[in-house]
C-alpha atoms as a PDB file:
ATOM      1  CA  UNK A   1     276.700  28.777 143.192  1.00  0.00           C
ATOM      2  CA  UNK A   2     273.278  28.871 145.116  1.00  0.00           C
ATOM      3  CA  UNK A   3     272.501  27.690 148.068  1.00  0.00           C
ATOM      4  CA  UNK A   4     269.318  26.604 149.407  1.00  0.00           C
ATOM      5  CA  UNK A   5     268.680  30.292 150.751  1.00  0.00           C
ATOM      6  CA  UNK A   6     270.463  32.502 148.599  1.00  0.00           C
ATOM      7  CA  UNK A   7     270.277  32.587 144.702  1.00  0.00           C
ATOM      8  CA  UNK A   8     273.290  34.230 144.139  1.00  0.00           C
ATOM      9  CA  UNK A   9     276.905  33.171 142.486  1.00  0.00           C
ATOM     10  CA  UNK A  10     280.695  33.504 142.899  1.00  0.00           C
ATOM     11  CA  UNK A  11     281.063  37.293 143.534  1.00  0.00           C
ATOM     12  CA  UNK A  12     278.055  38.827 143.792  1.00  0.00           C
ATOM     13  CA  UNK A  13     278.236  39.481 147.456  1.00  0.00           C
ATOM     14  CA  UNK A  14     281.395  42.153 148.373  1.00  0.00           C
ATOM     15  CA  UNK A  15     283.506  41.297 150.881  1.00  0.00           C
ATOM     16  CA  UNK A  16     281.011  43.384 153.483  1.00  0.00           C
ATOM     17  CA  UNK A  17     277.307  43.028 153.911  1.00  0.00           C
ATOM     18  CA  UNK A  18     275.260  45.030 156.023  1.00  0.00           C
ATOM     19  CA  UNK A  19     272.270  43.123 157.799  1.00  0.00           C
ATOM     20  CA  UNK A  20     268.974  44.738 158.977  1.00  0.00           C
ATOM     21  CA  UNK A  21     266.730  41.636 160.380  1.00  0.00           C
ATOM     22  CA  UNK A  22     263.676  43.788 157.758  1.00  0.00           C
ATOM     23  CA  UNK A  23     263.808  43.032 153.942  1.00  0.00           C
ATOM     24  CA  UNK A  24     262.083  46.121 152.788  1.00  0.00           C
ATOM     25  CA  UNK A  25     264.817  48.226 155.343  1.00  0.00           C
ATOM     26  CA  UNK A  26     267.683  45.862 153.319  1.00  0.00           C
ATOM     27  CA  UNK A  27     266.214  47.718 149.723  1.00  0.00           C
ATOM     28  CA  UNK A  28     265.714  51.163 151.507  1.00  0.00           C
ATOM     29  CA  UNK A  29     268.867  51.123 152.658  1.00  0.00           C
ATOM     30  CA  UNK A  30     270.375  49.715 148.913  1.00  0.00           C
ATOM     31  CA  UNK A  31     268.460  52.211 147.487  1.00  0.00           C
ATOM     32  CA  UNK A  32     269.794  55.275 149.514  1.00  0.00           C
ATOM     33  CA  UNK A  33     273.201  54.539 150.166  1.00  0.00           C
ATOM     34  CA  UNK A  34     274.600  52.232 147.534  1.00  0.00           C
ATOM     35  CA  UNK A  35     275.231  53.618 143.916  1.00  0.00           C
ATOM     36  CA  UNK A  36     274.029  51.334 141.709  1.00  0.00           C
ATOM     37  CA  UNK A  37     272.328  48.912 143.795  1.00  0.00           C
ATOM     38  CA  UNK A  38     272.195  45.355 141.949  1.00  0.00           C
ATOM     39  CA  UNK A  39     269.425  42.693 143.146  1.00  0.00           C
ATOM     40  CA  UNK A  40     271.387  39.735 143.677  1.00  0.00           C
ATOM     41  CA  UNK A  41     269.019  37.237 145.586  1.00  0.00           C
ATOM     42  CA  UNK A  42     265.430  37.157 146.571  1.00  0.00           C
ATOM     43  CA  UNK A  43     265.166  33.304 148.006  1.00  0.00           C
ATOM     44  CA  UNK A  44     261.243  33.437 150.022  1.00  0.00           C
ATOM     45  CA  UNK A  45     261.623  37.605 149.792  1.00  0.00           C
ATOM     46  CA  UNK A  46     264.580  38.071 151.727  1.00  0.00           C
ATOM     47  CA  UNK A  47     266.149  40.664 149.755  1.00  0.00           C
ATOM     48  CA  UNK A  48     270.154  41.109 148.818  1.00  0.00           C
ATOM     49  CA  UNK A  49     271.759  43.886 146.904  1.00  0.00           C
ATOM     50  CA  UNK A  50     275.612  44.649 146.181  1.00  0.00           C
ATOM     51  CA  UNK A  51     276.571  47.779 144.864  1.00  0.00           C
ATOM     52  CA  UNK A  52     279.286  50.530 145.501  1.00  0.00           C
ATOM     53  CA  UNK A  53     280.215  52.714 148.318  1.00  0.00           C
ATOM     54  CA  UNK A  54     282.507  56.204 147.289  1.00  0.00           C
ATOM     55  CA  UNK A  55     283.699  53.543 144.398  1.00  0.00           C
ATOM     56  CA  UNK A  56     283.590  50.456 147.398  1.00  0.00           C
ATOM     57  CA  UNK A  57     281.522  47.337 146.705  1.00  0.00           C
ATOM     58  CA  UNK A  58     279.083  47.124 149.644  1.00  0.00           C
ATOM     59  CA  UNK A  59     276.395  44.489 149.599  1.00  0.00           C
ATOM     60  CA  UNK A  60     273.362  44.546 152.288  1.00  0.00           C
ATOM     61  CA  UNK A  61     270.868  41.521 152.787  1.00  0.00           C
ATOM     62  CA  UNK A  62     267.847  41.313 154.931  1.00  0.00           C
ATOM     63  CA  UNK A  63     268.386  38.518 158.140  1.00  0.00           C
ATOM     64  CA  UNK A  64     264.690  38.003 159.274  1.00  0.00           C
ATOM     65  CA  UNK A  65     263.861  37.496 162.992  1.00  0.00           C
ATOM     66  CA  UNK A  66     265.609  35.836 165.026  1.00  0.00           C
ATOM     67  CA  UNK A  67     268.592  33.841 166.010  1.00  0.00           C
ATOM     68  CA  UNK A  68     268.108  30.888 164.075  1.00  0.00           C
ATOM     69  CA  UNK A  69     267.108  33.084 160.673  1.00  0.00           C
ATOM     70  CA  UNK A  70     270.063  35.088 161.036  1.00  0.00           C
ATOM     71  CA  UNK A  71     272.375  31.837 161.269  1.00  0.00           C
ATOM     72  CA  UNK A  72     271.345  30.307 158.100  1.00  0.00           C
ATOM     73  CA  UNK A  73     272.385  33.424 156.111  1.00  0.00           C
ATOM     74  CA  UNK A  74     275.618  34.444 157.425  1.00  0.00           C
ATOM     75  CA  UNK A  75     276.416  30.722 157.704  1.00  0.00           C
ATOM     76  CA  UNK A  76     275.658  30.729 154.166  1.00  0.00           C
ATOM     77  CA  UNK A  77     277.541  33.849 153.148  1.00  0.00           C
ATOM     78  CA  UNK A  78     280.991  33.152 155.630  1.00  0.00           C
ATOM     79  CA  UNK A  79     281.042  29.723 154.077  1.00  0.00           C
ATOM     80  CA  UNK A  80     279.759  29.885 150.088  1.00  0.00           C
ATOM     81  CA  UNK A  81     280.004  33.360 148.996  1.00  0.00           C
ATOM     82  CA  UNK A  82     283.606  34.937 150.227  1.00  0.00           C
ATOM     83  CA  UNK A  83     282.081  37.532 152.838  1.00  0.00           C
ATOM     84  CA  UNK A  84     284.450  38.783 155.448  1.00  0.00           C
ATOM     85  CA  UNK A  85     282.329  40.644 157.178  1.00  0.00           C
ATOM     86  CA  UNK A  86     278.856  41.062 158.209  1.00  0.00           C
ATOM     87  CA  UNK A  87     277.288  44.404 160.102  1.00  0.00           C
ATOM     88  CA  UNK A  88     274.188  44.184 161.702  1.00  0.00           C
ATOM     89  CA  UNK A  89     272.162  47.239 161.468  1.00  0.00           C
ATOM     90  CA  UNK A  90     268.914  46.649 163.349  1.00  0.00           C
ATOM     91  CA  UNK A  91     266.540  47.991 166.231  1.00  0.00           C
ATOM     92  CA  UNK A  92     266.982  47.263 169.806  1.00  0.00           C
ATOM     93  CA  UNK A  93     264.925  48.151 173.399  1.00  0.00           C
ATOM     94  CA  UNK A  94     267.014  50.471 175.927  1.00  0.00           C
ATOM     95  CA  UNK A  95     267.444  48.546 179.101  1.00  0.00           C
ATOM     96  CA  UNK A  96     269.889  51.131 180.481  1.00  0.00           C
ATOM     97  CA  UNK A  97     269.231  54.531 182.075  1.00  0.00           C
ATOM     98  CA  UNK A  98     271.609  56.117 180.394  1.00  0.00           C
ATOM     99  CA  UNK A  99     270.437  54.911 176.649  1.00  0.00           C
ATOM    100  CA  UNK A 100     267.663  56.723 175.399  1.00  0.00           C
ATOM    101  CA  UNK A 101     265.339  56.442 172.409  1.00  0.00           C
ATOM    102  CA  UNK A 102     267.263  57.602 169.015  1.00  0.00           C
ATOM    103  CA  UNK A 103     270.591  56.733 170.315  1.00  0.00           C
ATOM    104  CA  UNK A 104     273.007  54.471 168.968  1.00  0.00           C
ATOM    105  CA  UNK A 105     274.872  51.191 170.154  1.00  0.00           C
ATOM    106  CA  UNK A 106     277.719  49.863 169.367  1.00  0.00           C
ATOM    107  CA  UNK A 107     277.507  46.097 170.530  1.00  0.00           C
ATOM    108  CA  UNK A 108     280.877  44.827 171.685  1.00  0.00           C
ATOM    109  CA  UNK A 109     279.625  42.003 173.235  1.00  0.00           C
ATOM    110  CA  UNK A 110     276.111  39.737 173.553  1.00  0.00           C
ATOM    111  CA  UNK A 111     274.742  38.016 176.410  1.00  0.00           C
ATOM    112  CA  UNK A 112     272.095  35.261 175.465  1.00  0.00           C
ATOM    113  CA  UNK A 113     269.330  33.007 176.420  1.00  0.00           C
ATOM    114  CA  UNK A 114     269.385  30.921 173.396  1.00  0.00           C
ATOM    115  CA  UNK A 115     271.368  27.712 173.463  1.00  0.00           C
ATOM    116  CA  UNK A 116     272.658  28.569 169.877  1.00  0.00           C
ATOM    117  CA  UNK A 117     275.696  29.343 171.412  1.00  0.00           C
ATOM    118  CA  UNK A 118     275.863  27.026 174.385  1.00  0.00           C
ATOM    119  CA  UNK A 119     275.950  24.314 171.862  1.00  0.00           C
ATOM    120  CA  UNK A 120     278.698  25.064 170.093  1.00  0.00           C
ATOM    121  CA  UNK A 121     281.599  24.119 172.690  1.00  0.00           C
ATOM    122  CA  UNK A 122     279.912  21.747 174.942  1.00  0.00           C
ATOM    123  CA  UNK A 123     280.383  23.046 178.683  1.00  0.00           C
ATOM    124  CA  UNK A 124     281.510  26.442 177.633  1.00  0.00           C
ATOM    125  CA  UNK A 125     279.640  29.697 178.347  1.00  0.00           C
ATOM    126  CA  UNK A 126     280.815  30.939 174.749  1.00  0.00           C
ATOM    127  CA  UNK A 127     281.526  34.717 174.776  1.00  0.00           C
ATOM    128  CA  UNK A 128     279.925  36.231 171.959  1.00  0.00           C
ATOM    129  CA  UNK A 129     281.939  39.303 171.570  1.00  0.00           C
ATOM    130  CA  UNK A 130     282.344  42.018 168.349  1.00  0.00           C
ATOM    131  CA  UNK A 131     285.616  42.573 166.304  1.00  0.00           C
ATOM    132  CA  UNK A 132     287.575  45.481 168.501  1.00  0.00           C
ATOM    133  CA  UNK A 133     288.504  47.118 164.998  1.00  0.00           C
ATOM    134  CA  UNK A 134     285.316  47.331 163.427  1.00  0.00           C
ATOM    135  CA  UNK A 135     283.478  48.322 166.722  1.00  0.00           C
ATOM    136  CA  UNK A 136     286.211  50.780 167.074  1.00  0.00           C
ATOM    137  CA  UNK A 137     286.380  52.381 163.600  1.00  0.00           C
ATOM    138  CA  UNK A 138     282.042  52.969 164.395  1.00  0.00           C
ATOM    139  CA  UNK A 139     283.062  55.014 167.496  1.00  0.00           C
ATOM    140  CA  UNK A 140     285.614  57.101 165.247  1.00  0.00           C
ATOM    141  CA  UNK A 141     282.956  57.402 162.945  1.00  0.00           C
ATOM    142  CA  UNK A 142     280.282  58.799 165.488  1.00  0.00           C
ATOM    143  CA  UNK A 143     283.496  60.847 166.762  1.00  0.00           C
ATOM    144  CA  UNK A 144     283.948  62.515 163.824  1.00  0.00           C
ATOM    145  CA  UNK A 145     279.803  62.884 162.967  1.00  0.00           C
ATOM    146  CA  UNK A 146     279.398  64.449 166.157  1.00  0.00           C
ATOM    147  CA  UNK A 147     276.934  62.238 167.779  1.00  0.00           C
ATOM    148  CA  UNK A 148     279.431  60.844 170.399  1.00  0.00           C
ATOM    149  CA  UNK A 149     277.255  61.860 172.669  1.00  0.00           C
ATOM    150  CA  UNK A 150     274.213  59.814 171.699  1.00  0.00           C
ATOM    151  CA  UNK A 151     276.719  56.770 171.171  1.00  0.00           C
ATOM    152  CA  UNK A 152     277.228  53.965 173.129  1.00  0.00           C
ATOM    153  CA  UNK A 153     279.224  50.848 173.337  1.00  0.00           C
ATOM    154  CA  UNK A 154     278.939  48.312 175.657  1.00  0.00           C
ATOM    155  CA  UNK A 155     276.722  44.438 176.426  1.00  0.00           C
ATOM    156  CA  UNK A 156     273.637  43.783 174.896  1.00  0.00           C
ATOM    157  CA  UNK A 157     271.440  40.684 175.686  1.00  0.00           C
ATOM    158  CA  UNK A 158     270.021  38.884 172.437  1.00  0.00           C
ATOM    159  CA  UNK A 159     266.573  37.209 173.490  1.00  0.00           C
ATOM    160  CA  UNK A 160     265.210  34.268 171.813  1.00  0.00           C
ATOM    161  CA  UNK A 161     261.763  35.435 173.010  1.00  0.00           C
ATOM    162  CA  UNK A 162     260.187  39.237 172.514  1.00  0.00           C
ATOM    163  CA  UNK A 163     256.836  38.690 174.235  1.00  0.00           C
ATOM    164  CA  UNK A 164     258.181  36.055 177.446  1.00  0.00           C
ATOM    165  CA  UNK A 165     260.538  37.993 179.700  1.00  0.00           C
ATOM    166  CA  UNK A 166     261.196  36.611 182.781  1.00  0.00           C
ATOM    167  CA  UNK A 167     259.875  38.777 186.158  1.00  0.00           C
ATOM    168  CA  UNK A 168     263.027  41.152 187.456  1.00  0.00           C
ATOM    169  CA  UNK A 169     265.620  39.670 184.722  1.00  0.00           C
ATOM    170  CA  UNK A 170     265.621  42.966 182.461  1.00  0.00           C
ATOM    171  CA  UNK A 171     266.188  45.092 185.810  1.00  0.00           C
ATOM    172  CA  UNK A 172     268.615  42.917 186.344  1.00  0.00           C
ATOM    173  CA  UNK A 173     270.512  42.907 183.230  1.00  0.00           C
ATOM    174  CA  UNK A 174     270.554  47.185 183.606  1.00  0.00           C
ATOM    175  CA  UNK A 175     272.191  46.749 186.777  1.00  0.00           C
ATOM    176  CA  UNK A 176     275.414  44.602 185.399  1.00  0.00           C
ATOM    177  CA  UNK A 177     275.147  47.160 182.503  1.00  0.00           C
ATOM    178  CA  UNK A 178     273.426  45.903 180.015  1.00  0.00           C
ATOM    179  CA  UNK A 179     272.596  48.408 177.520  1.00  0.00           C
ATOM    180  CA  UNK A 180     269.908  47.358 175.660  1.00  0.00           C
ATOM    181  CA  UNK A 181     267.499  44.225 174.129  1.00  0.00           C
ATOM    182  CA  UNK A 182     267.400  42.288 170.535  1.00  0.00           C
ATOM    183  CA  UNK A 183     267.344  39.306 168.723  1.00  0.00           C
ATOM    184  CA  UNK A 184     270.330  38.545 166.411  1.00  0.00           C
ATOM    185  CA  UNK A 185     273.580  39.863 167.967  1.00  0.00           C
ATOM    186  CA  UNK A 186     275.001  36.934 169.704  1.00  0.00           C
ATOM    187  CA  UNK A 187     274.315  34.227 166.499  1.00  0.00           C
ATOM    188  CA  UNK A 188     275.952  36.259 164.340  1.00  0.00           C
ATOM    189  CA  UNK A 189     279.237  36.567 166.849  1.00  0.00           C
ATOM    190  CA  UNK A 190     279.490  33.056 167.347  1.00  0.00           C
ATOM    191  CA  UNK A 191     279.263  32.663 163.681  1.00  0.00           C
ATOM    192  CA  UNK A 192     281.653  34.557 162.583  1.00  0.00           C
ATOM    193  CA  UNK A 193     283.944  33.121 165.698  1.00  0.00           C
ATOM    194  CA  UNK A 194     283.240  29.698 163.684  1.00  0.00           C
ATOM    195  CA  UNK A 195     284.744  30.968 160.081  1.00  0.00           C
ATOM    196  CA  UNK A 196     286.991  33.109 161.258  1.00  0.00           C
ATOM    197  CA  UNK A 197     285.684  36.309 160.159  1.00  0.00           C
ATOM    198  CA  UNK A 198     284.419  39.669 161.668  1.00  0.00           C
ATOM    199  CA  UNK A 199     281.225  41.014 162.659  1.00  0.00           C
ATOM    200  CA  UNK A 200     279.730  43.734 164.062  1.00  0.00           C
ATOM    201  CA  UNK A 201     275.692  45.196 165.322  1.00  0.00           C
ATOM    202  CA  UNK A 202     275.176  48.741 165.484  1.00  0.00           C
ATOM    203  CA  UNK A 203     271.948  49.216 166.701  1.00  0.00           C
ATOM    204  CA  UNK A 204     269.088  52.092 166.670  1.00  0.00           C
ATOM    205  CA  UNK A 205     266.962  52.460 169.838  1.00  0.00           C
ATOM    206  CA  UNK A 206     263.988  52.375 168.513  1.00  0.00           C
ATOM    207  CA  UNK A 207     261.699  52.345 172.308  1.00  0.00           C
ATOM    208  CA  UNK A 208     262.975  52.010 176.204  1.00  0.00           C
ATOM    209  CA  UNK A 209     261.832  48.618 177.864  1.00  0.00           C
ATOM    210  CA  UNK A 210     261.716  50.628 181.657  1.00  0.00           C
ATOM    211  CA  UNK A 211     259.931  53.758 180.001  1.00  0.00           C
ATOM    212  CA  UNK A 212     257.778  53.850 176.928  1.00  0.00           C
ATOM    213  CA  UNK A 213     256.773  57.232 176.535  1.00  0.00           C
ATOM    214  CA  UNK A 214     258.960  58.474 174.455  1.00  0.00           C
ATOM    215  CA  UNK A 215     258.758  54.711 171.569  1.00  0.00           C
ATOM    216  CA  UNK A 216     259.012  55.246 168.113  1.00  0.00           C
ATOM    217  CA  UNK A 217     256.534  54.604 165.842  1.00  0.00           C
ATOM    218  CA  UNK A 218     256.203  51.592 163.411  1.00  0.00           C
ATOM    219  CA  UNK A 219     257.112  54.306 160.868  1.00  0.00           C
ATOM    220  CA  UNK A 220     259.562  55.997 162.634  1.00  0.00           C
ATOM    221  CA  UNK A 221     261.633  52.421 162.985  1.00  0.00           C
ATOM    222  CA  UNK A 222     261.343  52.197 159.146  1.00  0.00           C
ATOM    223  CA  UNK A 223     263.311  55.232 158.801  1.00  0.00           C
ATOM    224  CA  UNK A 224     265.123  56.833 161.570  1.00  0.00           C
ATOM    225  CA  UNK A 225     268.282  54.589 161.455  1.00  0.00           C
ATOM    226  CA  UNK A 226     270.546  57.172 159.167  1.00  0.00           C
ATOM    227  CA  UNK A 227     272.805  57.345 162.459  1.00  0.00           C
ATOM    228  CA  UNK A 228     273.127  53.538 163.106  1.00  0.00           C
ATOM    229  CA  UNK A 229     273.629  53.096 159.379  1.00  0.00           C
ATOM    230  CA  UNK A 230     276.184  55.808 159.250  1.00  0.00           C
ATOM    231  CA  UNK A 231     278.831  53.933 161.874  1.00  0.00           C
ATOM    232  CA  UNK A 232     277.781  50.464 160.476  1.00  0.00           C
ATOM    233  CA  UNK A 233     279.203  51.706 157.000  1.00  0.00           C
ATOM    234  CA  UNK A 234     282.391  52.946 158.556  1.00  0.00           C
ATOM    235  CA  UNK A 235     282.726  49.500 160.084  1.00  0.00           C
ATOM    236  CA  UNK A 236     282.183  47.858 156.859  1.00  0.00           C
ATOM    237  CA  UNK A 237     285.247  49.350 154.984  1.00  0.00           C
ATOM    238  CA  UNK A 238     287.396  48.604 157.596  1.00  0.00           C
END
């Protein structure tokens, strides 16, 4: 059964869907990893595919930008279409000295200053916080790939804005540890706290927020993500 953003029926999604916030990285990604990659909704160009995994079905759907955007469809595929699990696989800024550009994160937890969140128990400071097995079974993963070393897991902080940033606040977010800067994490935890399922963001550090000079390119965000797509798949199958 449709829904008013994804044109897809009972079963076409598997059980776990990764989630880049870019369309076109949702079919380069299909196209790469899955075998047999199956178009399964296109609703305003947001792009979904399901196929198989080492004989696993593994769907992956673009998010867009954003919070909100990323809301609608994983409220839409928790609640309509079956899916346990969703695995963000996106860019982020480096905040922290000891993140660099190229290196991965593992997200285990989101700080916010969207009211998504703050809305949904009123006068709670909801903790928006990954599922310990999936975000653990990425760390084996890196582990075993041998790129512990360029792995991380910690905080993140999910902004509602990219261009406003308030004087001093990503200094300060470094010094309590935050890791590093994007725009989806925290929506999609309190999501899946909602329907009781698990979710994930493993995340590519794409440029440094304290030190540009070493930023990727537009290009080089379009395709250097082979690490952060590597754990996100281990989380997946879970």
């Amino acid at each position: 059964m449709a829904t008013p953003h994804i044109a897809a029926e009972p079963g076409d999604f598997a059980p776990a869907v990764l989630m880049p916030g870019d369309p076109g990285r949702a079919r380069r990604i299909a196209e790469t990893l899955l075998t047999r990659p199956r178009l399964v909704t296109d609703v305003r160009g947001m792009l979904g595919f399901t196929g198989t995994v080492d004989g696993k079905r593994l769907s992956v759907m673009g998010s867009g930008m954003g919070q909100p955007s990323l809301t609608i469809y994983a409220t839409e595929l928790f609640d309509q279409f079956g899916v346990e699990r969703i695995i963000r696989v996106g860019t982020a800024g480096g905040i922290s000295e000891r993140v660099s550009v190229g290196d991965v994160v593992i997200a285990t937890g989101a700080h916010t200053d969207s009211s998504m969140n703050q809305l949904r128990i009123p006068g709670i400071g909801f903790c928006a916080v990954a599922d310990f097995h999936m975000a653990e079974a990425a760390y084996r993963e890196a582990v075993a790939a041998g790129i512990v070393e360029r792995t991380h897991i910690g905080t993140i902080i999910s902004r509602d804005h990219f261009y406003l940033t308030p004087e001093g606040q990503t200094e300060r977010l470094a010094a309590y540890g935050t890791l590093c800067v994007e725009m989806e994490a925290a929506a999609l935890y309190g999501t899946a706290a909602e329907y009781g399922r698990r979710a994930l963001a493993v995340l590519n550090v794409s440029d440094h927020l304290l030190d540009h000079s070493g930023d990727m390119s537009a290009v080089d965000r379009q395709t250097r993500f082979q690490d952060a797509l590597r754990l996100a798949t281990a989380a997946a199958f879970c």
